[in-house]
PDB file of N, CA and C in Angstrom:
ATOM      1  N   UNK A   1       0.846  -1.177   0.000  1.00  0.00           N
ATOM      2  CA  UNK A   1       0.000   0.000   0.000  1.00  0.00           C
ATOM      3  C   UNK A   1       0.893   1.243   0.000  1.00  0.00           C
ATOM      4  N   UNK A   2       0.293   2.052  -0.947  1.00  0.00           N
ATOM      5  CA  UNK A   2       1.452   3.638  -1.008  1.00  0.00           C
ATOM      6  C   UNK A   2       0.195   4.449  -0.782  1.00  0.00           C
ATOM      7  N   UNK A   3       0.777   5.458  -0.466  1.00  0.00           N
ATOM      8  CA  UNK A   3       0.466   6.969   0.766  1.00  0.00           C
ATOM      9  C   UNK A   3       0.661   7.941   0.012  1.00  0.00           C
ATOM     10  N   UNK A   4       0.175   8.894  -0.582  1.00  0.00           N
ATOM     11  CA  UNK A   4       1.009   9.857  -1.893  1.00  0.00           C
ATOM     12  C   UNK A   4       0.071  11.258  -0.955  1.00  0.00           C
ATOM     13  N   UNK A   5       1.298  12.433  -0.488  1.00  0.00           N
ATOM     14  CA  UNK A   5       0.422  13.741  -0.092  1.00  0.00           C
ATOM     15  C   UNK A   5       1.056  14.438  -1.418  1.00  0.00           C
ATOM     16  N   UNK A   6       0.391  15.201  -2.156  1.00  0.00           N
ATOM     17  CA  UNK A   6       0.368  16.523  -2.843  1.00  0.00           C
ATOM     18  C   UNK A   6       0.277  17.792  -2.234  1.00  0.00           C
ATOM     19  N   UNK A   7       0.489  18.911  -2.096  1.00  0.00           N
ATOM     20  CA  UNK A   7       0.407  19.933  -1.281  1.00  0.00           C
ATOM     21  C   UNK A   7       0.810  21.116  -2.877  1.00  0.00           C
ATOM     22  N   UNK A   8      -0.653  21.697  -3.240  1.00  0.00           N
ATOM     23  CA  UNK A   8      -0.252  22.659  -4.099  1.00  0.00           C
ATOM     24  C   UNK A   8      -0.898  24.358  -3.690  1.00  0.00           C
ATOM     25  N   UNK A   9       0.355  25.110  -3.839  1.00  0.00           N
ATOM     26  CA  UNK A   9       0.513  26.491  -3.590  1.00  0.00           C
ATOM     27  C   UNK A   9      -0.680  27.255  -5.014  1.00  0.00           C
ATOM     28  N   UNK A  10      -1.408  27.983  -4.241  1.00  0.00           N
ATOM     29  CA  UNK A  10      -2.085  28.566  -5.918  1.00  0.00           C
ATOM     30  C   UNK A  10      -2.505  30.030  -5.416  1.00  0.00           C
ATOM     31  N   UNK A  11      -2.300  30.818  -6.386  1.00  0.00           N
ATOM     32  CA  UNK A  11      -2.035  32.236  -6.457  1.00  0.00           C
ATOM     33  C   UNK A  11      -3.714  32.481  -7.048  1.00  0.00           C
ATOM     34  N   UNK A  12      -4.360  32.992  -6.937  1.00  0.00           N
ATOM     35  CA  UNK A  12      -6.300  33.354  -7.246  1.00  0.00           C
ATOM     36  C   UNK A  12      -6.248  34.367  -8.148  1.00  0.00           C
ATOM     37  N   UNK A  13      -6.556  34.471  -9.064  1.00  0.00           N
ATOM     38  CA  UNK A  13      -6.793  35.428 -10.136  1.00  0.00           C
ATOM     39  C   UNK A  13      -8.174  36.539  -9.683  1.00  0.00           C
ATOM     40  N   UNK A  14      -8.508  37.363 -10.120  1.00  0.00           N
ATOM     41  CA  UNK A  14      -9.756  38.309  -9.814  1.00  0.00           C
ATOM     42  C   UNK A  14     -10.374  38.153  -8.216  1.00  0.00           C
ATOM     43  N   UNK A  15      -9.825  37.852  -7.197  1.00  0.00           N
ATOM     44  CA  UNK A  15     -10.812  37.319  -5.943  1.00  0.00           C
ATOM     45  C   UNK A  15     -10.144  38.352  -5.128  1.00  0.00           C
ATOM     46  N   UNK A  16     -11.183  39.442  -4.703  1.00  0.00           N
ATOM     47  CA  UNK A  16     -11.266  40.616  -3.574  1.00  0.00           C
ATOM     48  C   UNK A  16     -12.078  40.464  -2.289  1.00  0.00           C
ATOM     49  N   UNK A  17     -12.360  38.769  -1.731  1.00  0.00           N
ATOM     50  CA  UNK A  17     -13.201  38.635  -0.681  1.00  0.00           C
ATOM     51  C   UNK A  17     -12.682  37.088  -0.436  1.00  0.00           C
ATOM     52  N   UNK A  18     -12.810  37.001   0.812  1.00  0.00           N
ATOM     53  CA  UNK A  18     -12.637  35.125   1.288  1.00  0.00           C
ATOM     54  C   UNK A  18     -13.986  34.302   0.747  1.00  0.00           C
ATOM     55  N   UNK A  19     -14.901  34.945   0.712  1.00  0.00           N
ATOM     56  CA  UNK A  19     -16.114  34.794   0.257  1.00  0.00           C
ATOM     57  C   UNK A  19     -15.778  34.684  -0.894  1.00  0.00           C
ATOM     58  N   UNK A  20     -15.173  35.224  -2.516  1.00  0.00           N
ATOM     59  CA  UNK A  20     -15.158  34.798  -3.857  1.00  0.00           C
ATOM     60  C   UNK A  20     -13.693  33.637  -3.778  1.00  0.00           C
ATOM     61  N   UNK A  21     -12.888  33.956  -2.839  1.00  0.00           N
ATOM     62  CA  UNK A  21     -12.187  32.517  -2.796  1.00  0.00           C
ATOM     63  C   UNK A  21     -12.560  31.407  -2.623  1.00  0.00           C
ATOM     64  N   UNK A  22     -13.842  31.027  -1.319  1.00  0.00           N
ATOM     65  CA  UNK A  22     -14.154  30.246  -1.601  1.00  0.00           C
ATOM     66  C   UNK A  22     -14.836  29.681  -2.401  1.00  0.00           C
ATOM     67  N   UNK A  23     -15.553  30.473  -3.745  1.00  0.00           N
ATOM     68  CA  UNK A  23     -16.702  30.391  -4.710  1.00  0.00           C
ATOM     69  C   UNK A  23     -15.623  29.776  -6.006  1.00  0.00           C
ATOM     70  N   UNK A  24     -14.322  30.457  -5.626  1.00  0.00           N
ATOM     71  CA  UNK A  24     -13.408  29.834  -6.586  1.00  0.00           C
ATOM     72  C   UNK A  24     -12.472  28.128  -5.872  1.00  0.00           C
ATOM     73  N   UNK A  25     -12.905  27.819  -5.209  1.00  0.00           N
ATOM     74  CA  UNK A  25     -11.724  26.838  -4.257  1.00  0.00           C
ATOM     75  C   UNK A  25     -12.827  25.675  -4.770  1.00  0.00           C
ATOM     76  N   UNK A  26     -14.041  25.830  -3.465  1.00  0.00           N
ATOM     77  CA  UNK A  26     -14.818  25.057  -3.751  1.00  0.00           C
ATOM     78  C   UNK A  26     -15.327  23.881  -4.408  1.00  0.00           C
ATOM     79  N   UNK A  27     -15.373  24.338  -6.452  1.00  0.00           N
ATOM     80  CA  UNK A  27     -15.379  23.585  -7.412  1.00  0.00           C
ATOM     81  C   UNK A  27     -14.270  22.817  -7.828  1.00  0.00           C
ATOM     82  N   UNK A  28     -12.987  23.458  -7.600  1.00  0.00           N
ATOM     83  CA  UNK A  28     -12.091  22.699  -7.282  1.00  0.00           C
ATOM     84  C   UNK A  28     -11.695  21.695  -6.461  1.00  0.00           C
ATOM     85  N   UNK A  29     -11.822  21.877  -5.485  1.00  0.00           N
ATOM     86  CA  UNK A  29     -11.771  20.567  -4.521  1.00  0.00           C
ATOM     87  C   UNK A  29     -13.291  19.605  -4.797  1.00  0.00           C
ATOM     88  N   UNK A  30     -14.361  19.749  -4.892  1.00  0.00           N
ATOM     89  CA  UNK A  30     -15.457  19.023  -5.669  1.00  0.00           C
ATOM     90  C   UNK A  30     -14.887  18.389  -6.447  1.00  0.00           C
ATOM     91  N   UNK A  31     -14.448  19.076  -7.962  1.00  0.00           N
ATOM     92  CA  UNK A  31     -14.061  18.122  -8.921  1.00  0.00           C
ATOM     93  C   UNK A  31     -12.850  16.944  -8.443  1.00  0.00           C
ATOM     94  N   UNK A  32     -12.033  17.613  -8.360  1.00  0.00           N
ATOM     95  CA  UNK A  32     -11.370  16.566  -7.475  1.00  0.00           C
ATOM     96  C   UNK A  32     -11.380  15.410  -6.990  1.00  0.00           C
ATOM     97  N   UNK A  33     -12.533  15.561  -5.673  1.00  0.00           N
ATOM     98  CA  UNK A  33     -13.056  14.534  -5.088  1.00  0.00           C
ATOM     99  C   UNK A  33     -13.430  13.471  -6.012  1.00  0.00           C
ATOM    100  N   UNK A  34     -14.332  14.109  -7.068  1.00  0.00           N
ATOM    101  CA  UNK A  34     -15.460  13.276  -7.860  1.00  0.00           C
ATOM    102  C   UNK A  34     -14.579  12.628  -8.677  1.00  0.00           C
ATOM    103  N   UNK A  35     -14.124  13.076  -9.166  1.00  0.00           N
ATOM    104  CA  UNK A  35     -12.763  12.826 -10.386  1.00  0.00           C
ATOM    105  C   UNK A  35     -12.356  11.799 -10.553  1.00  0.00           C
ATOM    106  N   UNK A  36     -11.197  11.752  -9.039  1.00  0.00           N
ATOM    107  CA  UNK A  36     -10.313  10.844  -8.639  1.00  0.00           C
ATOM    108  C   UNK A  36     -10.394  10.359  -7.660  1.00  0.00           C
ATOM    109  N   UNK A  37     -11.470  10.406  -6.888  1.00  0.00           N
ATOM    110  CA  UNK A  37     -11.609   9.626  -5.299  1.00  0.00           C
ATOM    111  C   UNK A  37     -10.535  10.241  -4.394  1.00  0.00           C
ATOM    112  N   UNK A  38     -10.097  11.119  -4.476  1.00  0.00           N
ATOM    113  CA  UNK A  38      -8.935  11.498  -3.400  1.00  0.00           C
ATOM    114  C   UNK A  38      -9.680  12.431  -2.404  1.00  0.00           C
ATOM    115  N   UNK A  39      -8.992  12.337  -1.287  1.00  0.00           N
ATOM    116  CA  UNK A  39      -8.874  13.105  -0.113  1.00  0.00           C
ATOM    117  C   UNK A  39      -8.514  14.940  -0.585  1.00  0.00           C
ATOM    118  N   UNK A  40      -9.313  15.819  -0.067  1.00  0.00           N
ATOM    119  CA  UNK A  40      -8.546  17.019  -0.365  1.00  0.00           C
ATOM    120  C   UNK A  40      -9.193  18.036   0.661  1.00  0.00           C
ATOM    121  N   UNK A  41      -8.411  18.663   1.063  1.00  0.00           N
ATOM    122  CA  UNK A  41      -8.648  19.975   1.793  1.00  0.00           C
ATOM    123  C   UNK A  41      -7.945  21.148   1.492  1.00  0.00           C
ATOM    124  N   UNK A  42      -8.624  22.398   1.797  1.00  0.00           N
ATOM    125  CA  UNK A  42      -7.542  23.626   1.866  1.00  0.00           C
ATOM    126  C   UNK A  42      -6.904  23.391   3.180  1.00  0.00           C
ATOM    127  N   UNK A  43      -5.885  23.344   2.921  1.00  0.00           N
ATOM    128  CA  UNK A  43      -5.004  23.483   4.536  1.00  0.00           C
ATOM    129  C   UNK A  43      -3.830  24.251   4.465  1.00  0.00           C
ATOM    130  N   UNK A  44      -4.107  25.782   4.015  1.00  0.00           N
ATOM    131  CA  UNK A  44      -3.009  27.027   4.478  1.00  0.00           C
ATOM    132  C   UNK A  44      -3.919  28.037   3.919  1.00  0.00           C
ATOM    133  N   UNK A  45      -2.730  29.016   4.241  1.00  0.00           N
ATOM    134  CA  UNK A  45      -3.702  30.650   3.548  1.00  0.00           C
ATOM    135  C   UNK A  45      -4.842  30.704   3.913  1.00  0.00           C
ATOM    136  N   UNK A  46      -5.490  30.142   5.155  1.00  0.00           N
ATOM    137  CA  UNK A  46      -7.204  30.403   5.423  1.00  0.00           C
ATOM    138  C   UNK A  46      -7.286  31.941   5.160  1.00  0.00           C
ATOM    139  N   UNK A  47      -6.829  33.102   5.891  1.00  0.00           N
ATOM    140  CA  UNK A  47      -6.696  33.999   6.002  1.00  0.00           C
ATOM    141  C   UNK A  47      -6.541  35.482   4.807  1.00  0.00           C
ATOM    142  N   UNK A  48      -5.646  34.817   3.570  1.00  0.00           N
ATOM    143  CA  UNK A  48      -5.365  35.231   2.985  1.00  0.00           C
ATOM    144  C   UNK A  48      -6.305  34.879   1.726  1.00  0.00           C
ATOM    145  N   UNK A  49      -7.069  36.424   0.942  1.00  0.00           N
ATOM    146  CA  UNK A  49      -7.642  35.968   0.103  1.00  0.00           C
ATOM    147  C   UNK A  49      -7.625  35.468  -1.758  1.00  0.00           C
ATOM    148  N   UNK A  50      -6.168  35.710  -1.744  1.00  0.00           N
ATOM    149  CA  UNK A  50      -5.949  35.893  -3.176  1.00  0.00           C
ATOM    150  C   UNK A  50      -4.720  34.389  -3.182  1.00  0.00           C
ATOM    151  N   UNK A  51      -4.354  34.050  -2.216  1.00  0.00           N
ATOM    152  CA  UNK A  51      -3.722  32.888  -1.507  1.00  0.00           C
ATOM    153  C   UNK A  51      -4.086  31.509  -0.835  1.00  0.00           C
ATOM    154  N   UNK A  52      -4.122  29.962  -1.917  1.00  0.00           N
ATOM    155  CA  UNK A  52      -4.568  29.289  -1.018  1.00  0.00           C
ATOM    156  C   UNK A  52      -3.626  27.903  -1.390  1.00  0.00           C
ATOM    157  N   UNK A  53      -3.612  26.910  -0.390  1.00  0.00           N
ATOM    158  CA  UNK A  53      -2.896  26.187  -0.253  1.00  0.00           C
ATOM    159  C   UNK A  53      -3.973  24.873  -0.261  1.00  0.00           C
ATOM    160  N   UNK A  54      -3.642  23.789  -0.996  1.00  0.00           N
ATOM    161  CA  UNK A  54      -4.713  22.392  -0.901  1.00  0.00           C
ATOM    162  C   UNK A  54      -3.830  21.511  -0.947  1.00  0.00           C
ATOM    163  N   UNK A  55      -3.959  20.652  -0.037  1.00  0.00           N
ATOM    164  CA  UNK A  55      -3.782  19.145   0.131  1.00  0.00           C
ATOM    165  C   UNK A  55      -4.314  17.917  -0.211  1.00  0.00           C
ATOM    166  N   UNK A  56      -3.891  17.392  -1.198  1.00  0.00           N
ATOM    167  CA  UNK A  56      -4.290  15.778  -1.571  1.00  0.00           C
ATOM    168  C   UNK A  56      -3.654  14.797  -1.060  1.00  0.00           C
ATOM    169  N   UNK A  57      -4.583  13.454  -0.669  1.00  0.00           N
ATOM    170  CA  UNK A  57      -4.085  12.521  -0.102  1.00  0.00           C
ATOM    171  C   UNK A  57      -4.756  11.392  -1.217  1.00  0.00           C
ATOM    172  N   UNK A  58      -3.751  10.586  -1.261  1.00  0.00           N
ATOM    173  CA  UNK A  58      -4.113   9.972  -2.731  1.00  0.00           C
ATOM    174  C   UNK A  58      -3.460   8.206  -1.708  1.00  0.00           C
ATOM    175  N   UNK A  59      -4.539   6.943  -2.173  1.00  0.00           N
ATOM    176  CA  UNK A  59      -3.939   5.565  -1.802  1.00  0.00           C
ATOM    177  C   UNK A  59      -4.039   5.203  -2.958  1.00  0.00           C
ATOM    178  N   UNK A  60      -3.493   4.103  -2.947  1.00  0.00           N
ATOM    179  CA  UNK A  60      -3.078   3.337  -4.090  1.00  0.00           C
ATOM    180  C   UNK A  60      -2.196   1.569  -3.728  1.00  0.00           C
ATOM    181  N   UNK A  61      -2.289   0.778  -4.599  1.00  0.00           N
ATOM    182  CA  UNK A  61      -1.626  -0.434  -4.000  1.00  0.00           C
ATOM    183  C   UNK A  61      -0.238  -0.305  -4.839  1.00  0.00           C
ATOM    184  N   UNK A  62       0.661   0.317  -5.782  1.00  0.00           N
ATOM    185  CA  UNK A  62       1.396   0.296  -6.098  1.00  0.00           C
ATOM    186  C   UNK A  62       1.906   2.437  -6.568  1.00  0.00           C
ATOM    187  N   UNK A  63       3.643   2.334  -6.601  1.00  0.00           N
ATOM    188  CA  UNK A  63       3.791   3.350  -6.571  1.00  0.00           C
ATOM    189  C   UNK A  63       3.370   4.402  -7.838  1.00  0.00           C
ATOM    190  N   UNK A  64       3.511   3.501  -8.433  1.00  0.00           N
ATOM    191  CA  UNK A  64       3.090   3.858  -9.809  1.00  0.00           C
ATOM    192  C   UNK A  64       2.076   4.605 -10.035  1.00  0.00           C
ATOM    193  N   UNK A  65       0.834   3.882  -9.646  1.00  0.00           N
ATOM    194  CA  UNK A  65      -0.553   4.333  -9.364  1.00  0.00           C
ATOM    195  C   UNK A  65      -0.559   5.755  -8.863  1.00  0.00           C
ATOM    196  N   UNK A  66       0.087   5.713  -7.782  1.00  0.00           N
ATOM    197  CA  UNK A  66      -0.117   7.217  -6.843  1.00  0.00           C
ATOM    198  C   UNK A  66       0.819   7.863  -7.030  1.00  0.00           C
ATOM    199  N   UNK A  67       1.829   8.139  -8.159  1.00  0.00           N
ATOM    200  CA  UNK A  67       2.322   9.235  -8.134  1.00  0.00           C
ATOM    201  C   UNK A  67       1.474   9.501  -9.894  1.00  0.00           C
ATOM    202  N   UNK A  68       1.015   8.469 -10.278  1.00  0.00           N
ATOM    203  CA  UNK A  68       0.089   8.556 -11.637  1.00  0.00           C
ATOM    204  C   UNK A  68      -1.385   9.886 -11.134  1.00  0.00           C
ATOM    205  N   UNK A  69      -2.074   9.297 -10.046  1.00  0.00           N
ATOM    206  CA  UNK A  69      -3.199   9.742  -9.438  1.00  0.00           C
ATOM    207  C   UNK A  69      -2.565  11.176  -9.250  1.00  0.00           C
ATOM    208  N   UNK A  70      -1.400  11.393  -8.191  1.00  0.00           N
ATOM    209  CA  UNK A  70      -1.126  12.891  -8.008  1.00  0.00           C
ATOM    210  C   UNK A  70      -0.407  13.935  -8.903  1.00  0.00           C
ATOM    211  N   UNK A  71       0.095  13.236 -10.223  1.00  0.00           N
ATOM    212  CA  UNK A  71      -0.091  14.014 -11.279  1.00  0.00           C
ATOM    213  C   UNK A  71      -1.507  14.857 -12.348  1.00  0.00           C
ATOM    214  N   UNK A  72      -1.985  13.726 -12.051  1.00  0.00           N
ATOM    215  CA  UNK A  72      -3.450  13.802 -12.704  1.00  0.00           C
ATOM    216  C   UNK A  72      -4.041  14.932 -12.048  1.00  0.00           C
ATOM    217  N   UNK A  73      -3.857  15.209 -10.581  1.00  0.00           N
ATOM    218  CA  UNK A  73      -4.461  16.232  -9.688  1.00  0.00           C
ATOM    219  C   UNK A  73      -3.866  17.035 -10.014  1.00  0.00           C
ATOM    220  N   UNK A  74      -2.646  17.534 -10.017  1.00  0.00           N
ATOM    221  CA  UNK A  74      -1.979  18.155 -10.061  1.00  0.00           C
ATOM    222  C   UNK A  74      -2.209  19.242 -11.576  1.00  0.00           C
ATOM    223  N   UNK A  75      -2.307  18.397 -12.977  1.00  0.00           N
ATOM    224  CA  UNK A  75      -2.459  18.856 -14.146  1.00  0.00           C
ATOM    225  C   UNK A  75      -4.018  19.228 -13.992  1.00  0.00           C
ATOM    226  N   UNK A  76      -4.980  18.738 -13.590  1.00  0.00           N
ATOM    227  CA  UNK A  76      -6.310  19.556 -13.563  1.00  0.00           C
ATOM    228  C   UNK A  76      -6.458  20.748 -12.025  1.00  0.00           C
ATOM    229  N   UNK A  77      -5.109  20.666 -12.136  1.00  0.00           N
ATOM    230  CA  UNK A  77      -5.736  22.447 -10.904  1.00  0.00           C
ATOM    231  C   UNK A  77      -4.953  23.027 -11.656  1.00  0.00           C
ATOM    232  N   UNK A  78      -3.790  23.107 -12.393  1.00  0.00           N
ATOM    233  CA  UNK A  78      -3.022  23.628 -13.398  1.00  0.00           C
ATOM    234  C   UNK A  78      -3.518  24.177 -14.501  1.00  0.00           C
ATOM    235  N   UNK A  79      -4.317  23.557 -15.215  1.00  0.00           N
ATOM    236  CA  UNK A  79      -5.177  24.184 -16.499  1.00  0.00           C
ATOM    237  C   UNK A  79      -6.509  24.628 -15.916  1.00  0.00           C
ATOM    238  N   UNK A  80      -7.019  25.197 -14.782  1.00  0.00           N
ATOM    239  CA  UNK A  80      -8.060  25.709 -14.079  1.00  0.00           C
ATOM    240  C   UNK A  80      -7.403  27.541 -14.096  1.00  0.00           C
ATOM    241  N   UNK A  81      -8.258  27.948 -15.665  1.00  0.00           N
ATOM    242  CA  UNK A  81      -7.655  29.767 -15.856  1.00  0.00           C
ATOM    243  C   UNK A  81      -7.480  30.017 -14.675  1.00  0.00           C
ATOM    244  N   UNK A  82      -8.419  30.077 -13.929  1.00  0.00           N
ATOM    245  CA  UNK A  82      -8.971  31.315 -12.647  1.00  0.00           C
ATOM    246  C   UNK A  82      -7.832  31.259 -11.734  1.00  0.00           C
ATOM    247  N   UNK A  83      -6.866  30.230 -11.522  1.00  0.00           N
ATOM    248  CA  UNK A  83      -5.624  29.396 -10.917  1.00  0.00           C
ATOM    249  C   UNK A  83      -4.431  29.818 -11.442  1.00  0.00           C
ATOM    250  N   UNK A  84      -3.687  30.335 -10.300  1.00  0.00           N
ATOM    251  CA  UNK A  84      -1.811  29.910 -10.897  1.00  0.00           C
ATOM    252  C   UNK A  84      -1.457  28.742 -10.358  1.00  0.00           C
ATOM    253  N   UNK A  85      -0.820  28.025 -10.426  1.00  0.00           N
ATOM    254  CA  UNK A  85      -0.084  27.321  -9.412  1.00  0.00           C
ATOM    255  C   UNK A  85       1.516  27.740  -9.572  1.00  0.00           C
ATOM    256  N   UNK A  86       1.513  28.052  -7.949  1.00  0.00           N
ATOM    257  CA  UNK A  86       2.888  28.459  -7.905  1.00  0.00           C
ATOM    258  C   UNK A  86       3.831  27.318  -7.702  1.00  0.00           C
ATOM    259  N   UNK A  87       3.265  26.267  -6.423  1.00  0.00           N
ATOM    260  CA  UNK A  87       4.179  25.095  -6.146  1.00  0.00           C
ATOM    261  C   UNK A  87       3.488  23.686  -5.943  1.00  0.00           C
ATOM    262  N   UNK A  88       3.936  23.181  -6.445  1.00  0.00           N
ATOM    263  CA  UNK A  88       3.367  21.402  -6.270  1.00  0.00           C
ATOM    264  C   UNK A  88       4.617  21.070  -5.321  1.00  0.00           C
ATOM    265  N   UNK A  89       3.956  20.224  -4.341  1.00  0.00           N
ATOM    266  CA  UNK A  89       5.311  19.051  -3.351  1.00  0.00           C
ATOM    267  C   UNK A  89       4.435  18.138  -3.358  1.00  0.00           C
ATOM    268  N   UNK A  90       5.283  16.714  -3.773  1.00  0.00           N
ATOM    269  CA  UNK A  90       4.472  15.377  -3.834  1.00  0.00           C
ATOM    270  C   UNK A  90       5.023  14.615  -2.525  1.00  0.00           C
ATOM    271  N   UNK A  91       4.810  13.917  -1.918  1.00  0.00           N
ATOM    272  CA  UNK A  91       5.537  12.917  -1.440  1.00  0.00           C
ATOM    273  C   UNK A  91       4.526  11.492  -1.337  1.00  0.00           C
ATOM    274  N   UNK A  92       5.218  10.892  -1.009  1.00  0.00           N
ATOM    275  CA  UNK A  92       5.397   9.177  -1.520  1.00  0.00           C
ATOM    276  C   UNK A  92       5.545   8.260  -0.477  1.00  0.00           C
ATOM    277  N   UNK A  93       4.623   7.139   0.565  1.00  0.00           N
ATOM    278  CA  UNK A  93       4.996   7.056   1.546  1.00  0.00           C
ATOM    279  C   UNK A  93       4.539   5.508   1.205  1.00  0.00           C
ATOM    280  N   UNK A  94       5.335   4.308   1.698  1.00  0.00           N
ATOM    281  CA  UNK A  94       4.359   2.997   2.411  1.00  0.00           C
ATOM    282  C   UNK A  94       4.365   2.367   3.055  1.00  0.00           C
ATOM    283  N   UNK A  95       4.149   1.280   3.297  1.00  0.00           N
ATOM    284  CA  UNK A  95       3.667   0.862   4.654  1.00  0.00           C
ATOM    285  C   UNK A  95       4.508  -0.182   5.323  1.00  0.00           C
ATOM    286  N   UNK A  96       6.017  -0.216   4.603  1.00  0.00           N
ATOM    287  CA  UNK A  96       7.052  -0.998   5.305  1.00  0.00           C
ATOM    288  C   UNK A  96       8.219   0.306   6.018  1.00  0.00           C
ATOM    289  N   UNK A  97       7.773   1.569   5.860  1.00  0.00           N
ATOM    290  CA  UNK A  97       8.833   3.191   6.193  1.00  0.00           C
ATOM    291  C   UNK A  97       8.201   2.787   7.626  1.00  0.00           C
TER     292      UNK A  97
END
């Protein structure tokens, strides 16, 4: 069994309220979910509105799979206009570490 966290940095295009961040976050983490079955939360930048940080947690029975799965995430928050992404960090974990 492999463990894959994603953690991507994204910069918000047009958003002047925490309120239109979340109107922009939202559908993102939705699709996501639906997508690919993964785990996801915002977990940084609560505070900041033009600034947000999301976490994917991706399983899988081989490594392959889950660094396959957290690319896949990775390229659909990437081609999302309204989105920069500034930083992707993957890591890779299983269950003999």
């Amino acid at each position: 069994m492999y463990v894959g966290a994603l953690t991507l940095d994204l910069l918000l295009g047009d958003v002047r309220s925490l309120k239109q961040k979340r109107s922009v976050i939202r559908p993102i983490v939705a699709e996501l979910q639906r997508k690919y079955s993964v785990s996801v939360a915002e977990t940084g930048n609560h505070d900041l509105y033009r600034r947000c940080e999301i976490g994917i947690a991706v399983v899988a029975s081989t490594a392959a799979h889950c660094t396959a799965l957290m690319n896949s995430c990775e390229r659909l928050v990437a081609d999302r206009p309204e989105v920069e992404l500034l930083s992707a960090r993957q890591r890779l974990f299983n269950d003999e570490e």
